[in-house]
N, C-alpha and C. Protein backbone atom coordinates (compact mmCIF):
# COMPACT_ATOMS: atom_id res chain seq x y z
N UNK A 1 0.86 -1.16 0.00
CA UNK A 1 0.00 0.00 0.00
C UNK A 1 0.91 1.22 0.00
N UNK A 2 0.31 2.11 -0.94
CA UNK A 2 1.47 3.59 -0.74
C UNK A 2 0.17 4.41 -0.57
N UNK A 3 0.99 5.47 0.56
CA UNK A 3 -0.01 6.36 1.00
C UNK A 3 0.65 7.70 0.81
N UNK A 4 -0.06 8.92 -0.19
CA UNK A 4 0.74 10.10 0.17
C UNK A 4 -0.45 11.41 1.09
N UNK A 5 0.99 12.25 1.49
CA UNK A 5 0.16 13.23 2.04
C UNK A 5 0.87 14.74 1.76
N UNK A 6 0.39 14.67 1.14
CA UNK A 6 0.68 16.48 0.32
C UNK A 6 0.50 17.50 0.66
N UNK A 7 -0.61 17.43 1.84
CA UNK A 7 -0.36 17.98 2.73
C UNK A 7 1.03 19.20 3.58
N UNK A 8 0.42 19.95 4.38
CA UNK A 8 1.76 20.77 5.37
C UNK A 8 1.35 20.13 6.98
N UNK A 9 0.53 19.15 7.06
CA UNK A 9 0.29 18.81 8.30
C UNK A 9 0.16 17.64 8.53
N UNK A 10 0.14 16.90 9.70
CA UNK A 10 -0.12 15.42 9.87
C UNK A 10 -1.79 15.21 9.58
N UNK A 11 -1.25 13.90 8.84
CA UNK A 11 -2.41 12.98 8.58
C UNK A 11 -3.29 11.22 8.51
N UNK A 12 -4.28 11.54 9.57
CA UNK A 12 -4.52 10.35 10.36
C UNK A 12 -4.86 9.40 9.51
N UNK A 13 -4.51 8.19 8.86
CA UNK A 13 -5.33 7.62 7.77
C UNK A 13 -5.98 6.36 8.25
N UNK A 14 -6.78 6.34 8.23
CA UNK A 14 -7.30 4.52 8.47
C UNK A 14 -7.33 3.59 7.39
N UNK A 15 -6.57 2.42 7.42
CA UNK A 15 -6.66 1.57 5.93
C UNK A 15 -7.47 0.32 6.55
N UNK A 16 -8.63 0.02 5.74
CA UNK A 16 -9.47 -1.04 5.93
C UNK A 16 -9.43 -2.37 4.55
N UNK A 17 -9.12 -3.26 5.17
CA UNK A 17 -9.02 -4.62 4.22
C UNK A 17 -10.35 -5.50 3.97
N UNK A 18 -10.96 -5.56 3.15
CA UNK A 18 -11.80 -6.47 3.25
C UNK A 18 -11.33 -7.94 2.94
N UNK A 19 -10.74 -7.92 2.62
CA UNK A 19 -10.24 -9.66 2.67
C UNK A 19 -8.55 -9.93 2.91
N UNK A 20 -8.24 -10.77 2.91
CA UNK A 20 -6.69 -11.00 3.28
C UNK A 20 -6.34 -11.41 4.87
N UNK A 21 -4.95 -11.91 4.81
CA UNK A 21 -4.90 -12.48 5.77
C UNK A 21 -3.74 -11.65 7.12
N UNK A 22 -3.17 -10.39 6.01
CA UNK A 22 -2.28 -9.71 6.75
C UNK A 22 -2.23 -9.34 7.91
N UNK A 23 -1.05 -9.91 9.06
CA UNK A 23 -1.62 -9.35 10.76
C UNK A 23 -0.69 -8.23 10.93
N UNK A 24 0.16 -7.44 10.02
CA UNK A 24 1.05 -6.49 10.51
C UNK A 24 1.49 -6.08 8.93
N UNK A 25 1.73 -4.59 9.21
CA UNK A 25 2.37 -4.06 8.25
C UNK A 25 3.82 -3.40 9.11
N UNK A 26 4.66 -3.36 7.89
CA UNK A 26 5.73 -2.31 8.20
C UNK A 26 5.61 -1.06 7.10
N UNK A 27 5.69 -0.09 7.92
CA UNK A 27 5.76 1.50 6.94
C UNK A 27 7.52 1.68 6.55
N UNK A 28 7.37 2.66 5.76
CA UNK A 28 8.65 3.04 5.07
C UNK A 28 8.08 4.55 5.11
N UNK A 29 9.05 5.65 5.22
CA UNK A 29 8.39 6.75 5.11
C UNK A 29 9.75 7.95 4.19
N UNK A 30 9.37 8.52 3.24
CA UNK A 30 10.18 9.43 2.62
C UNK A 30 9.97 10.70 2.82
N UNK A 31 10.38 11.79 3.51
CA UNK A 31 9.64 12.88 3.30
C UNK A 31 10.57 14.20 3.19
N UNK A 32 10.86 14.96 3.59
CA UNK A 32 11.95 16.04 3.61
C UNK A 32 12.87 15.79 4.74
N UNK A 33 12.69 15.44 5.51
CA UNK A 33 13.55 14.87 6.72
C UNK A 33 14.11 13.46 6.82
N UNK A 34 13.17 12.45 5.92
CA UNK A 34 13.57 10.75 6.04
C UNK A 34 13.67 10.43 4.80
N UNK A 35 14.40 9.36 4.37
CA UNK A 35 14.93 8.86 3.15
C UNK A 35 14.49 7.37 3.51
N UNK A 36 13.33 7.06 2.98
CA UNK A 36 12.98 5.57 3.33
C UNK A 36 13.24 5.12 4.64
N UNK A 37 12.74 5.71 5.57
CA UNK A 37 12.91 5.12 6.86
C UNK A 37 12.30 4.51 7.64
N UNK A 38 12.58 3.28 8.03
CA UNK A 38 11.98 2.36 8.58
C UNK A 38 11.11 2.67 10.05
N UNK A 39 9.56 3.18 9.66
CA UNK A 39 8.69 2.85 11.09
C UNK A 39 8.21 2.42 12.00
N UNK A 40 8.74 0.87 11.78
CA UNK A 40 8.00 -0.28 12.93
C UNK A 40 7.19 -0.46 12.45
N UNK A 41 6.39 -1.63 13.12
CA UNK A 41 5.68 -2.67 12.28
C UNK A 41 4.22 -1.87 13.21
N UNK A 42 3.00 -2.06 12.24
CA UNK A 42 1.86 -1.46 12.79
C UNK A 42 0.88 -2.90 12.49
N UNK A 43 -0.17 -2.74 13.88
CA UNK A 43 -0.76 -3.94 13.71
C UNK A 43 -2.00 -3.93 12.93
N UNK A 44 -2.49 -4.90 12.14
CA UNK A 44 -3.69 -4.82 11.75
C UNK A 44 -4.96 -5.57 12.75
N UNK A 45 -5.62 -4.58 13.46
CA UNK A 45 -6.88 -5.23 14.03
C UNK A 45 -8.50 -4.98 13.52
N UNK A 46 -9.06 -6.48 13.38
CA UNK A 46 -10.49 -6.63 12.94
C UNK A 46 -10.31 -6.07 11.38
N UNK A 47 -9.54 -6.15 10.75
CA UNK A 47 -9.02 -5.94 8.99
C UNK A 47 -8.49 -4.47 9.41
N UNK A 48 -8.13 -3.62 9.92
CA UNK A 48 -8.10 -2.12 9.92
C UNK A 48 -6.38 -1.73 10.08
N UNK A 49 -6.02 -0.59 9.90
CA UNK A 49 -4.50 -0.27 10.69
C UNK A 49 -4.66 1.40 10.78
N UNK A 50 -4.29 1.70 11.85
CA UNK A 50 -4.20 3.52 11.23
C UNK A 50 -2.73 3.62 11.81
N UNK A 51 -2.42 4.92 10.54
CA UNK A 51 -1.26 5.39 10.66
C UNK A 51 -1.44 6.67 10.21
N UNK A 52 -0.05 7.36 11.14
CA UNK A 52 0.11 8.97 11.03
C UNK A 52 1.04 9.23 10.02
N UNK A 53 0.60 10.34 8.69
CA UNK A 53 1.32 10.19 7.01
C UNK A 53 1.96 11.59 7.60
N UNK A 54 3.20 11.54 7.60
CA UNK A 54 3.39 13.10 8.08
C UNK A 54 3.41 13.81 6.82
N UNK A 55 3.80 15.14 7.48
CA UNK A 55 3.05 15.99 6.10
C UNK A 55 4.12 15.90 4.74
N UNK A 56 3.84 16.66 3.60
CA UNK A 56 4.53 16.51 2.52
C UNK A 56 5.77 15.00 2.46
N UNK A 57 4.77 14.30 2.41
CA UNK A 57 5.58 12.83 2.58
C UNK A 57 4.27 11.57 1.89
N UNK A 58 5.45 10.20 1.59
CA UNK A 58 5.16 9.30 0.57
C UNK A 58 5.47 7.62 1.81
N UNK A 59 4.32 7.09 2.32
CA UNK A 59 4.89 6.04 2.78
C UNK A 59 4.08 4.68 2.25
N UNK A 60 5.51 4.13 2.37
CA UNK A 60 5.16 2.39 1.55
C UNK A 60 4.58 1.62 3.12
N UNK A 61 3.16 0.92 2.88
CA UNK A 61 3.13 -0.12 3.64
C UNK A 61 3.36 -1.81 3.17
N UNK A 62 4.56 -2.42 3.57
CA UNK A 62 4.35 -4.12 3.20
C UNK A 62 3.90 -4.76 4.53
N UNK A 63 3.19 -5.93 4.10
CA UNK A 63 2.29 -6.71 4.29
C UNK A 63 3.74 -8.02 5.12
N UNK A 64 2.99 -8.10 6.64
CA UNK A 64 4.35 -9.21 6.84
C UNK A 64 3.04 -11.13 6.86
């Protein structure tokens, strides 16, 4: 999943799965301050995950 936020401010996103079996993602985040940097793994509960896109920034979620 790639999420951008073009934004000048933080942004709360909720990602909802309807099918699949994924229990965790890891983010990657690029933005004016990070160069692909590794966020920790975020959990997926009841299909859902939210994560904070900081502003003017591009982050990859993979599927563990």
């Amino acid at each position: 999943i790639v999420a951008l936020n073009t934004g000048t401010s933080p942004l709360q996103q909720i990602v909802s799965m309807t099918s699949g079996s994924a229990t965790a993602f890891t983010s990657y985040t690029t933005s004016q301050t990070k160069n692909c940097a590794d966020g920790g793994d975020i959990a997926v509960v009841n299909g859902a995950f939210t994560a904070t896109l900081e502003p003017s920034s591009i982050t990859t979620f993979v599927s563990k």
